[in-house]
PDB file of N, CA and C in Angstrom:
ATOM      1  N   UNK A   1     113.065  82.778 207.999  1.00  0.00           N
ATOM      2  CA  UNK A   1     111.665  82.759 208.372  1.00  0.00           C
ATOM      3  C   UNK A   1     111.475  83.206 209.823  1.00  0.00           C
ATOM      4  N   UNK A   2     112.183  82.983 210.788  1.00  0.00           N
ATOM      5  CA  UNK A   2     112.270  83.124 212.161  1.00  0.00           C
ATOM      6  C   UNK A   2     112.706  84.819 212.205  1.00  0.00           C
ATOM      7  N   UNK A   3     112.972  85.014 211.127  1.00  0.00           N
ATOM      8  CA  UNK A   3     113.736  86.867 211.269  1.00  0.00           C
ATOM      9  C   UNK A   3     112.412  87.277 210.997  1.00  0.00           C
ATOM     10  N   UNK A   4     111.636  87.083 210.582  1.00  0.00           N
ATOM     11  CA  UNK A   4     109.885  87.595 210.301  1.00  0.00           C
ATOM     12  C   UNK A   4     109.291  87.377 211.070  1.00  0.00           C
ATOM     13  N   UNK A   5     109.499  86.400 211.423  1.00  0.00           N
ATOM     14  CA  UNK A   5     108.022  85.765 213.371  1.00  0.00           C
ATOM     15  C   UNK A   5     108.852  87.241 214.329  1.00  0.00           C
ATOM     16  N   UNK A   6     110.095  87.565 213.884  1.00  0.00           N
ATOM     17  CA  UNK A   6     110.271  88.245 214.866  1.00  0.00           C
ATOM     18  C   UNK A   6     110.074  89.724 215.245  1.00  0.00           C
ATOM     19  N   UNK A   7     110.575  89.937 213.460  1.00  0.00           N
ATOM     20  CA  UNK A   7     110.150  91.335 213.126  1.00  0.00           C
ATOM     21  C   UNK A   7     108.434  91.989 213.338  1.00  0.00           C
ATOM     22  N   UNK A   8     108.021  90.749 213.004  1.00  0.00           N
ATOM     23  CA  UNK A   8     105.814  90.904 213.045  1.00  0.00           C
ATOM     24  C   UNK A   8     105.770  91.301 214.316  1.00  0.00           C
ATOM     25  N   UNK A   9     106.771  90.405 215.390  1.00  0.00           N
ATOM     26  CA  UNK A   9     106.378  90.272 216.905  1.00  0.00           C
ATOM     27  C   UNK A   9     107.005  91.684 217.349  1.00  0.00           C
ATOM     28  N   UNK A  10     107.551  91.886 217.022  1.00  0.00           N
ATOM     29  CA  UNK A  10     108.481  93.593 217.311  1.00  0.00           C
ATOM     30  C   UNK A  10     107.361  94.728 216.926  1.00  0.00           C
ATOM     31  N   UNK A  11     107.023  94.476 215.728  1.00  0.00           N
ATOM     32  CA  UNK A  11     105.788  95.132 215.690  1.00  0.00           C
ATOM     33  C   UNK A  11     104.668  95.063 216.070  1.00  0.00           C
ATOM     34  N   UNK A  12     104.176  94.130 216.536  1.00  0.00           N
ATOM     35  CA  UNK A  12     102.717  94.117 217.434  1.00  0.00           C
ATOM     36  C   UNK A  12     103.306  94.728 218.877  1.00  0.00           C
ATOM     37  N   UNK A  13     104.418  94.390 219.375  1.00  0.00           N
ATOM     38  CA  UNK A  13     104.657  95.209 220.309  1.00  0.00           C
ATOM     39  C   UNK A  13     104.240  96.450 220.234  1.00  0.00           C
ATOM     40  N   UNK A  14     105.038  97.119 219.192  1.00  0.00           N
ATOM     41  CA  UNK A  14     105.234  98.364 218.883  1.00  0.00           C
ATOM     42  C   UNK A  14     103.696  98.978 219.030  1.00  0.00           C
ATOM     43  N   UNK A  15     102.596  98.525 218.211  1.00  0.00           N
ATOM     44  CA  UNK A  15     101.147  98.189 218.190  1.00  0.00           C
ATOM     45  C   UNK A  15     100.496  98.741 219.963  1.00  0.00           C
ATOM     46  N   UNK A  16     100.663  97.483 220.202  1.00  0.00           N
ATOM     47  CA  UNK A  16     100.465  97.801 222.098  1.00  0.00           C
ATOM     48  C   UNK A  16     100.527  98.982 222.627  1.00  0.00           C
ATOM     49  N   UNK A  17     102.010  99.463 222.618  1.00  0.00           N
ATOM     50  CA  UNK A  17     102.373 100.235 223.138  1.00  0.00           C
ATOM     51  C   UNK A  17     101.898 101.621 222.774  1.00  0.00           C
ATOM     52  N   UNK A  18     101.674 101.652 221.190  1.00  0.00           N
ATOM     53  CA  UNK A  18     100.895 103.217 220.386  1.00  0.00           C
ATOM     54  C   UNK A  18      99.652 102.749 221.135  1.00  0.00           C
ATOM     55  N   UNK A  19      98.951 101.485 221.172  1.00  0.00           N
ATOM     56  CA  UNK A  19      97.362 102.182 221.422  1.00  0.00           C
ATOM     57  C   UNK A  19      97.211 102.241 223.131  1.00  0.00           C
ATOM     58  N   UNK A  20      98.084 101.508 224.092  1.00  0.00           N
ATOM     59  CA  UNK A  20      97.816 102.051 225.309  1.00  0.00           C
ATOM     60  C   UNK A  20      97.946 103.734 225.118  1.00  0.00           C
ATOM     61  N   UNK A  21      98.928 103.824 224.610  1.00  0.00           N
ATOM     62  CA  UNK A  21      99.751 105.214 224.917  1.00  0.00           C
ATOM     63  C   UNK A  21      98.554 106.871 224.150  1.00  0.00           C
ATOM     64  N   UNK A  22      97.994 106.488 223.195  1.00  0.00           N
ATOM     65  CA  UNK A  22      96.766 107.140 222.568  1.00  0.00           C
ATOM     66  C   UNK A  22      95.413 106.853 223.115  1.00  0.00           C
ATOM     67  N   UNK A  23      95.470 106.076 223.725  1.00  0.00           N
ATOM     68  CA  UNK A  23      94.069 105.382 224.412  1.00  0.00           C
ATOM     69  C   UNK A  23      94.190 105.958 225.589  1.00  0.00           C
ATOM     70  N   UNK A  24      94.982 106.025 225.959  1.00  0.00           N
ATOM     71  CA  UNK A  24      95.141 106.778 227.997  1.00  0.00           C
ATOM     72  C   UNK A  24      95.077 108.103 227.715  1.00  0.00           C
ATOM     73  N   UNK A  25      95.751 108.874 226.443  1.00  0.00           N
ATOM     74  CA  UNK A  25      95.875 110.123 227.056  1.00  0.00           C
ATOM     75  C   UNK A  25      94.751 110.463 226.059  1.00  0.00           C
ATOM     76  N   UNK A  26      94.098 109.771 225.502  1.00  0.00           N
ATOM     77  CA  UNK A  26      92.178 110.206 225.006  1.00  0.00           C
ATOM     78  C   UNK A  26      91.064 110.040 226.268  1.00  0.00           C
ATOM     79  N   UNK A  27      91.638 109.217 227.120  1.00  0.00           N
ATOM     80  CA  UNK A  27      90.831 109.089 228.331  1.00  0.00           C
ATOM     81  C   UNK A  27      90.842 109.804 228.983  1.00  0.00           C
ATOM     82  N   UNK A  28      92.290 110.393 228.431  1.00  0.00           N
ATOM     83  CA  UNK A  28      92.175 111.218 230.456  1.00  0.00           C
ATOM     84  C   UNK A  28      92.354 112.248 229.917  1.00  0.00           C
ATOM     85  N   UNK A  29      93.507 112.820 229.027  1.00  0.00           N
ATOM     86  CA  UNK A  29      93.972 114.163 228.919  1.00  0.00           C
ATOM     87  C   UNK A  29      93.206 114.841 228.420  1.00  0.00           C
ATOM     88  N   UNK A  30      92.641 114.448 226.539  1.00  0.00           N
ATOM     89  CA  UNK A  30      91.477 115.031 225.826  1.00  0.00           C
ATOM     90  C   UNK A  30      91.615 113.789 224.683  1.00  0.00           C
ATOM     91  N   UNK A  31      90.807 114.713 223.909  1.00  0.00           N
ATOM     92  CA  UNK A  31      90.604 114.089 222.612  1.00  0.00           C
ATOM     93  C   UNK A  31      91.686 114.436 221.884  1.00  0.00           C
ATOM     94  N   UNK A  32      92.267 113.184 220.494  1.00  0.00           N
ATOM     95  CA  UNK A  32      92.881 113.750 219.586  1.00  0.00           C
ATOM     96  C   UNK A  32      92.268 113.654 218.100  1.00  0.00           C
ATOM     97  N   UNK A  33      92.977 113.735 217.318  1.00  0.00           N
ATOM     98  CA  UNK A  33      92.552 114.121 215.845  1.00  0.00           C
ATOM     99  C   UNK A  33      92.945 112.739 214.862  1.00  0.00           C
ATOM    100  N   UNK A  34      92.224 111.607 215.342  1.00  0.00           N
ATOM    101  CA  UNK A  34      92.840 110.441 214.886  1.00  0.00           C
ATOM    102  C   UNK A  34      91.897 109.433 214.218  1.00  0.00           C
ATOM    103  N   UNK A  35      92.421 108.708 213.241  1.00  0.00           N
ATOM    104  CA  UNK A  35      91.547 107.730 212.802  1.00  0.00           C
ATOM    105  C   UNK A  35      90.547 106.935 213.896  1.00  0.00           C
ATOM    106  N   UNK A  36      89.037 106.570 213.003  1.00  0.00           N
ATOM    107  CA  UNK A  36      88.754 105.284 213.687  1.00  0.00           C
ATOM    108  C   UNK A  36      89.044 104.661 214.692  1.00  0.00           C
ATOM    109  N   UNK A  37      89.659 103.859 213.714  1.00  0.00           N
ATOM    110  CA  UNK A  37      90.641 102.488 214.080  1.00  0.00           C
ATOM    111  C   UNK A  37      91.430 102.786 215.306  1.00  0.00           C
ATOM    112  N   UNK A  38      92.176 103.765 215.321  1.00  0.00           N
ATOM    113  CA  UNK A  38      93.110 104.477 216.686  1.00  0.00           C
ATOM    114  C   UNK A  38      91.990 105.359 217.516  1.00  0.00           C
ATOM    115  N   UNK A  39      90.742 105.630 217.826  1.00  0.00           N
ATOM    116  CA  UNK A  39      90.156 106.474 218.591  1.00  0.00           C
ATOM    117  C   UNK A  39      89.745 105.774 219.834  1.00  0.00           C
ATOM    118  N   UNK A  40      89.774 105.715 220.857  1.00  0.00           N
ATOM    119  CA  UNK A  40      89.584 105.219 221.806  1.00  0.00           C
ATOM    120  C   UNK A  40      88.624 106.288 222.559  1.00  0.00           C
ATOM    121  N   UNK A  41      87.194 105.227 223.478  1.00  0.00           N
ATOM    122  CA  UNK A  41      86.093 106.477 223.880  1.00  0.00           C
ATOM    123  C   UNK A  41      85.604 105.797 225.040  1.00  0.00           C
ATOM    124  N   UNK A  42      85.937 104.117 225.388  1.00  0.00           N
ATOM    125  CA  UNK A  42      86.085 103.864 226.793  1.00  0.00           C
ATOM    126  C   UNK A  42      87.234 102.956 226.997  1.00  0.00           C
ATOM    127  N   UNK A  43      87.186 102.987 228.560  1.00  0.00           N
ATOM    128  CA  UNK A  43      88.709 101.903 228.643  1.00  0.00           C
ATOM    129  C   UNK A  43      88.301 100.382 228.566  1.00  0.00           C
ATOM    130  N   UNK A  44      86.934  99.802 228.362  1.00  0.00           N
ATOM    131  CA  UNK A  44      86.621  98.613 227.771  1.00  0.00           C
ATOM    132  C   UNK A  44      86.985  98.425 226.129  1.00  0.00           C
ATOM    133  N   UNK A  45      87.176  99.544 225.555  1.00  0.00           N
ATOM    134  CA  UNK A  45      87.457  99.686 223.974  1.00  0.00           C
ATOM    135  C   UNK A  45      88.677  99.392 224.043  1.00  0.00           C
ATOM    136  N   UNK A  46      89.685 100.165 224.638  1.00  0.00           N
ATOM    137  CA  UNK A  46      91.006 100.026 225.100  1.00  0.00           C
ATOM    138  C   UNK A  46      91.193  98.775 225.181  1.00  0.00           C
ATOM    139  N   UNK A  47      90.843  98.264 226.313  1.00  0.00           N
ATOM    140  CA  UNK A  47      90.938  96.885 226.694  1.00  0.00           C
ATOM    141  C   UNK A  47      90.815  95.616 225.934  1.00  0.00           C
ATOM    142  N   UNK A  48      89.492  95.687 224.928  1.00  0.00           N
ATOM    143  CA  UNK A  48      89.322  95.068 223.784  1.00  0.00           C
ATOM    144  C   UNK A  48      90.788  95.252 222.588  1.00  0.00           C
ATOM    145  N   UNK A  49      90.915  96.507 221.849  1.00  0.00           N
ATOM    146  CA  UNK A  49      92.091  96.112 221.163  1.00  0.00           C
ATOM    147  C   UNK A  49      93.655  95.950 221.704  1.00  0.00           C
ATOM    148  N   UNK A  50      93.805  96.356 222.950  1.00  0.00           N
ATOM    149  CA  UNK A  50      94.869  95.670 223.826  1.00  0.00           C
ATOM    150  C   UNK A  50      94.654  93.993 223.754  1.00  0.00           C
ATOM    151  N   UNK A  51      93.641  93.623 223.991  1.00  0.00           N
ATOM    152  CA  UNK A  51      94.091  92.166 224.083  1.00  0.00           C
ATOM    153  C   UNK A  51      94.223  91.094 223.086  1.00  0.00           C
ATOM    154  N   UNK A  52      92.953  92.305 221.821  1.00  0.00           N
ATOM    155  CA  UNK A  52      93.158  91.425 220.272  1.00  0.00           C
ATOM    156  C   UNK A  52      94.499  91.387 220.019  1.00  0.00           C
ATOM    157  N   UNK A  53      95.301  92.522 220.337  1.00  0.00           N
ATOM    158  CA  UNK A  53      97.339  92.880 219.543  1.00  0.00           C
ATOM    159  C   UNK A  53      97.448  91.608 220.355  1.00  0.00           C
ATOM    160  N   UNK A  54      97.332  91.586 221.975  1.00  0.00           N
ATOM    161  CA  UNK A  54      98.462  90.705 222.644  1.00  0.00           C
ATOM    162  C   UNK A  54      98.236  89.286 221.974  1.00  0.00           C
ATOM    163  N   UNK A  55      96.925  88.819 222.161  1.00  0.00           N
ATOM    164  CA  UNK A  55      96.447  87.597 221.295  1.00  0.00           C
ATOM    165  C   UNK A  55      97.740  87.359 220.239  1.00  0.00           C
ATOM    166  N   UNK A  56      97.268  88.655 219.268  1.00  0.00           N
ATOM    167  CA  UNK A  56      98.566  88.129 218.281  1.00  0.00           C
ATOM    168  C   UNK A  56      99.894  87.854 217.732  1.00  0.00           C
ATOM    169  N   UNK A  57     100.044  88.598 219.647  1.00  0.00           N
ATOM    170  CA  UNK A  57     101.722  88.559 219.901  1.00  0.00           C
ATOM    171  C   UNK A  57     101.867  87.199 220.180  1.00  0.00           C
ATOM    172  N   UNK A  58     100.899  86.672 220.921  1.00  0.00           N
ATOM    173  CA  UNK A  58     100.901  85.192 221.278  1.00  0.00           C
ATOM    174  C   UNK A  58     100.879  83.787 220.050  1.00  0.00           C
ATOM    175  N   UNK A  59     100.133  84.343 219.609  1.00  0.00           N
ATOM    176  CA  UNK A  59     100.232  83.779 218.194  1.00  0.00           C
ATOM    177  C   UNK A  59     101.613  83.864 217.135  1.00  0.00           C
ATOM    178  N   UNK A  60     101.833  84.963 216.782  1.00  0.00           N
ATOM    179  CA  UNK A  60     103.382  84.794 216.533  1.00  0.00           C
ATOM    180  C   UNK A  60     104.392  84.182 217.359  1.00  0.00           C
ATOM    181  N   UNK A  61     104.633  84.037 218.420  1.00  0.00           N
ATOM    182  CA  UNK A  61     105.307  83.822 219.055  1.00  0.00           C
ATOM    183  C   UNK A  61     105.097  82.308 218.791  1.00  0.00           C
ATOM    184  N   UNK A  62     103.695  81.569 219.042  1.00  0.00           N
ATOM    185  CA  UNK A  62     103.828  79.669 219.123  1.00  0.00           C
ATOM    186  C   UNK A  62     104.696  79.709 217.413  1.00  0.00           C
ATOM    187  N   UNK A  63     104.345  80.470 216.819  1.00  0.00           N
ATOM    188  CA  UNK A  63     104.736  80.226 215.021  1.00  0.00           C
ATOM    189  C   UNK A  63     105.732  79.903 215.175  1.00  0.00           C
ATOM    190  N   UNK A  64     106.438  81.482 215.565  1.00  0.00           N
ATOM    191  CA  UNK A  64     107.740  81.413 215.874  1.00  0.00           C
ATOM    192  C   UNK A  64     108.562  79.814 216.355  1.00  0.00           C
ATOM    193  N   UNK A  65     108.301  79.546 217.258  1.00  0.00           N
ATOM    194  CA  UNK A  65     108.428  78.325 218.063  1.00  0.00           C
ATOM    195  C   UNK A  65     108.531  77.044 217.034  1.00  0.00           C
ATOM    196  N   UNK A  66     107.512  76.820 216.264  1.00  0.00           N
ATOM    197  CA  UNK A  66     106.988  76.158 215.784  1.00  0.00           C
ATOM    198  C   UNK A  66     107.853  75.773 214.590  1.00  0.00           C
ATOM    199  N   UNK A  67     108.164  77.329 214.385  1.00  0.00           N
ATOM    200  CA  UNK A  67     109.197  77.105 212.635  1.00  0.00           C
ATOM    201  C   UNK A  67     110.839  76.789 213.869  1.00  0.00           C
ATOM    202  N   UNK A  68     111.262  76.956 214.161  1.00  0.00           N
ATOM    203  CA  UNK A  68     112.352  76.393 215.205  1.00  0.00           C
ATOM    204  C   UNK A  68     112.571  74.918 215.466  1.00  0.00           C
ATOM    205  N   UNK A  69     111.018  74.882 216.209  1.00  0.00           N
ATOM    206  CA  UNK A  69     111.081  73.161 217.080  1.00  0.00           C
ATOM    207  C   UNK A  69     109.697  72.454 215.999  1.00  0.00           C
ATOM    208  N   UNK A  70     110.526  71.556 214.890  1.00  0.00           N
ATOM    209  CA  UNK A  70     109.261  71.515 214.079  1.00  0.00           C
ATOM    210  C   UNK A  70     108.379  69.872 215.025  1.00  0.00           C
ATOM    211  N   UNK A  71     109.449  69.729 215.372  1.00  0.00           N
ATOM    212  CA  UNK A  71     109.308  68.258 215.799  1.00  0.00           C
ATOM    213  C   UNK A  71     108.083  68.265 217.522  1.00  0.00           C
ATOM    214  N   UNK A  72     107.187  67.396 217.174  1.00  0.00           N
ATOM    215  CA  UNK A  72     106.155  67.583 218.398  1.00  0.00           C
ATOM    216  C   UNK A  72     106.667  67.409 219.955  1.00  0.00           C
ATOM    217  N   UNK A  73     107.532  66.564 219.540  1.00  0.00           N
ATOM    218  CA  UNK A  73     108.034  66.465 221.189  1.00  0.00           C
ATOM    219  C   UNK A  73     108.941  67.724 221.790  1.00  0.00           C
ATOM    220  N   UNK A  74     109.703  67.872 220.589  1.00  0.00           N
ATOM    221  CA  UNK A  74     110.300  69.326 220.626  1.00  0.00           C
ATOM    222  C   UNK A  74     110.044  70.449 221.429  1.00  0.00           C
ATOM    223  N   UNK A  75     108.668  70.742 220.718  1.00  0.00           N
ATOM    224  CA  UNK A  75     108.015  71.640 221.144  1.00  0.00           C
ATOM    225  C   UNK A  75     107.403  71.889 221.872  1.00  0.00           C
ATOM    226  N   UNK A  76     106.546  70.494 222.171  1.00  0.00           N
ATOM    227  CA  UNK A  76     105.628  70.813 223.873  1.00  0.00           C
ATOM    228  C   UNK A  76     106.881  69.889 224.709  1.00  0.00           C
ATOM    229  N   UNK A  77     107.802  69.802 224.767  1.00  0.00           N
ATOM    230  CA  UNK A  77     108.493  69.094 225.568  1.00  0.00           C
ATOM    231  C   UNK A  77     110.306  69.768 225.721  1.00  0.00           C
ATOM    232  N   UNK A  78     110.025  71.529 225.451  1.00  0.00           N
ATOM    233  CA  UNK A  78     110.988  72.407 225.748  1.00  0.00           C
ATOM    234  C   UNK A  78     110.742  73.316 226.745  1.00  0.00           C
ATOM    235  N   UNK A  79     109.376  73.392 227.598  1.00  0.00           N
ATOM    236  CA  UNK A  79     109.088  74.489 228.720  1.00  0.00           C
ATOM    237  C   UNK A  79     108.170  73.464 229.728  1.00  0.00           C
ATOM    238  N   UNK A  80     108.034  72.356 229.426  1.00  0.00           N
ATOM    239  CA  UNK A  80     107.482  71.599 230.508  1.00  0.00           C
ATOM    240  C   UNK A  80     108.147  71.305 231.535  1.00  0.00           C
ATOM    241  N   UNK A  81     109.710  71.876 232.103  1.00  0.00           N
ATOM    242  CA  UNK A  81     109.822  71.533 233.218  1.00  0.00           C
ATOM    243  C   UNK A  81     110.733  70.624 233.797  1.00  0.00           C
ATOM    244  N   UNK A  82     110.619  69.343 232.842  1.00  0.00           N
ATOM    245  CA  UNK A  82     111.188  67.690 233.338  1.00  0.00           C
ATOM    246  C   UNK A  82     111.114  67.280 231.937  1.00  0.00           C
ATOM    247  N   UNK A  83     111.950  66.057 231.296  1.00  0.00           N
ATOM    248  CA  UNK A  83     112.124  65.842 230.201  1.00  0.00           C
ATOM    249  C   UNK A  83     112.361  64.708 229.773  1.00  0.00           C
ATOM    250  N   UNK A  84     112.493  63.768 231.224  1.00  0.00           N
ATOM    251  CA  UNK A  84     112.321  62.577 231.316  1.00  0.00           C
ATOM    252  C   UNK A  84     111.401  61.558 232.097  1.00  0.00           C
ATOM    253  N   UNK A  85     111.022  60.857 231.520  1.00  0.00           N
ATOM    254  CA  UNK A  85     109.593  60.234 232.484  1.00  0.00           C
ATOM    255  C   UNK A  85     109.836  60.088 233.379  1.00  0.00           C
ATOM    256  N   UNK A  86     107.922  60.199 234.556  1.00  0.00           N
ATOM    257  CA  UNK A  86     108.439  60.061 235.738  1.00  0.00           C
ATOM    258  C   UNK A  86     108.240  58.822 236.425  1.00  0.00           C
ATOM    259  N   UNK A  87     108.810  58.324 237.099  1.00  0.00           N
ATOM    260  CA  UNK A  87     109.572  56.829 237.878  1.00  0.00           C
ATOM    261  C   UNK A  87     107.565  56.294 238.337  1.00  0.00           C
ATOM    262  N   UNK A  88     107.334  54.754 238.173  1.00  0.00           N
ATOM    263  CA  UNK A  88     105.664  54.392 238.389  1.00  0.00           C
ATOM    264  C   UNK A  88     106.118  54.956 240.364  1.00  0.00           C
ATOM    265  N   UNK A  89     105.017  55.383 240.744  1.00  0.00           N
ATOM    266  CA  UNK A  89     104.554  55.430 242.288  1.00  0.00           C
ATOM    267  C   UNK A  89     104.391  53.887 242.579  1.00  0.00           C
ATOM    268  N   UNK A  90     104.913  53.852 244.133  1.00  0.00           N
ATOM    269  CA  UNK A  90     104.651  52.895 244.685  1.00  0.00           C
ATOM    270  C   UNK A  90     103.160  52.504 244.846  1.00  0.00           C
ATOM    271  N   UNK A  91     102.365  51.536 244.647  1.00  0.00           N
ATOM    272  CA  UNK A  91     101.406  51.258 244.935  1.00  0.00           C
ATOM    273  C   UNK A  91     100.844  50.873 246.424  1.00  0.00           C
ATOM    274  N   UNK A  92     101.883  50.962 247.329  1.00  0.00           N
ATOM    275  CA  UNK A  92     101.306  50.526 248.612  1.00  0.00           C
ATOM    276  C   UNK A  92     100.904  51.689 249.335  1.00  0.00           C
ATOM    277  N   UNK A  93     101.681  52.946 248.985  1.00  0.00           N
ATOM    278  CA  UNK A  93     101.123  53.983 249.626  1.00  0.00           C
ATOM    279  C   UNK A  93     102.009  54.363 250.747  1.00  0.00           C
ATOM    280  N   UNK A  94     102.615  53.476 251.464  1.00  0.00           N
ATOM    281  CA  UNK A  94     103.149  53.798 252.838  1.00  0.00           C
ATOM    282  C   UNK A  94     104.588  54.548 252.135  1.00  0.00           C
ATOM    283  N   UNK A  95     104.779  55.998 252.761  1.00  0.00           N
ATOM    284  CA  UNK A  95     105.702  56.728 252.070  1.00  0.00           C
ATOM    285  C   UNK A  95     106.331  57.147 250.818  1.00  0.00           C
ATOM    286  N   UNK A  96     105.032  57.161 249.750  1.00  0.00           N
ATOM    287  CA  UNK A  96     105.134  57.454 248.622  1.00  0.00           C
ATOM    288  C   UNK A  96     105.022  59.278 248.543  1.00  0.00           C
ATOM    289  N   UNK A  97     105.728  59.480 248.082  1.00  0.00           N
ATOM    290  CA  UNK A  97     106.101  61.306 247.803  1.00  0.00           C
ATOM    291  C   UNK A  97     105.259  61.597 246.582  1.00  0.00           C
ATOM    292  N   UNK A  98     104.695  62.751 246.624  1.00  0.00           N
ATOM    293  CA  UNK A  98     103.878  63.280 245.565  1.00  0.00           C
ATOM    294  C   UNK A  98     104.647  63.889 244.661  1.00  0.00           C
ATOM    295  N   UNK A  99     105.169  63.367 243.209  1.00  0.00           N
ATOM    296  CA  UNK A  99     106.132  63.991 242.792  1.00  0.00           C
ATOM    297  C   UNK A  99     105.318  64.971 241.322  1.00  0.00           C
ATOM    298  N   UNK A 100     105.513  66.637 241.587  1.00  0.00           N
ATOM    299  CA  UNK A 100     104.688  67.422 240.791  1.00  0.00           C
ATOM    300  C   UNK A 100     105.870  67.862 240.427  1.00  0.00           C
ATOM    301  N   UNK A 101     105.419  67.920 238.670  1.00  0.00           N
ATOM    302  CA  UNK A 101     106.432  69.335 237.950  1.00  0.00           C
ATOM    303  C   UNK A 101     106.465  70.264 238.412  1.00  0.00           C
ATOM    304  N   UNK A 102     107.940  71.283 238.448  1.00  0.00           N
ATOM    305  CA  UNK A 102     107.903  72.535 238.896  1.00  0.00           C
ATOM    306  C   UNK A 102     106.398  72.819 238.205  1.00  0.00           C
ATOM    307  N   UNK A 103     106.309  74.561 238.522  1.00  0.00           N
ATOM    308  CA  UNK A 103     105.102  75.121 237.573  1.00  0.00           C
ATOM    309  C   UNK A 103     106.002  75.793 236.874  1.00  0.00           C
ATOM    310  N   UNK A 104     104.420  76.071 235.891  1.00  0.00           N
ATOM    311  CA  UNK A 104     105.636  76.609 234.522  1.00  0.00           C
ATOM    312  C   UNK A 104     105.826  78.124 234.909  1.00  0.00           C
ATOM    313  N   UNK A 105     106.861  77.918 233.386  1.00  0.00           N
ATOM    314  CA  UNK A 105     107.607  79.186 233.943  1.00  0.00           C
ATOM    315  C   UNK A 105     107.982  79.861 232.230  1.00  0.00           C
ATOM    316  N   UNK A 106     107.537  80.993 231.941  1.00  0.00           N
ATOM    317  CA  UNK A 106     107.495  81.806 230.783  1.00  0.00           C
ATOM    318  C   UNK A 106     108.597  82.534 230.387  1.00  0.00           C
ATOM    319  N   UNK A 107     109.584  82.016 229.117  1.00  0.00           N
ATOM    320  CA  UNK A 107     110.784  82.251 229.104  1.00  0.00           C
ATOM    321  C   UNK A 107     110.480  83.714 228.079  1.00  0.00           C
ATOM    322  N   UNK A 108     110.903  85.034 228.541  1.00  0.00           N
ATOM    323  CA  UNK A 108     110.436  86.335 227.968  1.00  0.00           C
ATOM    324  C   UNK A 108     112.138  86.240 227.113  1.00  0.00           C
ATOM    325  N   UNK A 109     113.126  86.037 227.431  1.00  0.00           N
ATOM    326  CA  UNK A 109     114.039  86.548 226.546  1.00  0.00           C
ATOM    327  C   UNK A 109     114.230  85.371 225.136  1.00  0.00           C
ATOM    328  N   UNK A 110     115.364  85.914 224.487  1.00  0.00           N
ATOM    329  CA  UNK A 110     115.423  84.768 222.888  1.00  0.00           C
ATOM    330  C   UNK A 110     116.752  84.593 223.463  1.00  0.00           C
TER     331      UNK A 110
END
């Protein structure tokens, strides 16, 4: 199942990359001889189905995740950072440290 979240995700890439790549050189270079669906006539159009694909790269991707780490803690509790609770703050205040999770951080490879 995870060989399909991946293959879909390989292909929405693939997706991206045809309509920047037909969308720029309809903008700038000329027109081509192309469907609809692939014609691009401003770079707000562009922009619009660029971000519907990425959307759904994003979306495959939590799936992905999801069929992996089925378990809830699993899953929101594999890129948060820290993984064990954090210690109560002193209540008096006098030299208590502000203790913040790193920030997150977006793991691009598998």
């Amino acid at each position: 199942m995870v060989y399909l979240f991946e293959s879909i995700d390989t292909v929405l890439a693939g997706v991206v990359l045809l309509q920047v790549g037909l969308g720029l050189w309809e903008l700038c270079v000329g027109d081509l001889v192309l469907p609809e669906s692939l014609a691009t006539h401003t770079f707000d159009e562009l922009e619009a189905k660029v971000a519907g694909t990425l959307v759904l790269v994003l979306v495959v991707r939590f799936l992905e995740e999801l069929v992996q780490h089925p378990e809830p803690q699993q899953l929101l509790g594999r890129h948060r950072g820290h993984s064990r609770p954090r210690a109560p703050s002193s209540s008096s205040g006098a030299g208590a440290t502000d203790r913040r999770p790193p920030p997150f951080q977006l793991e691009l490879s598998r």
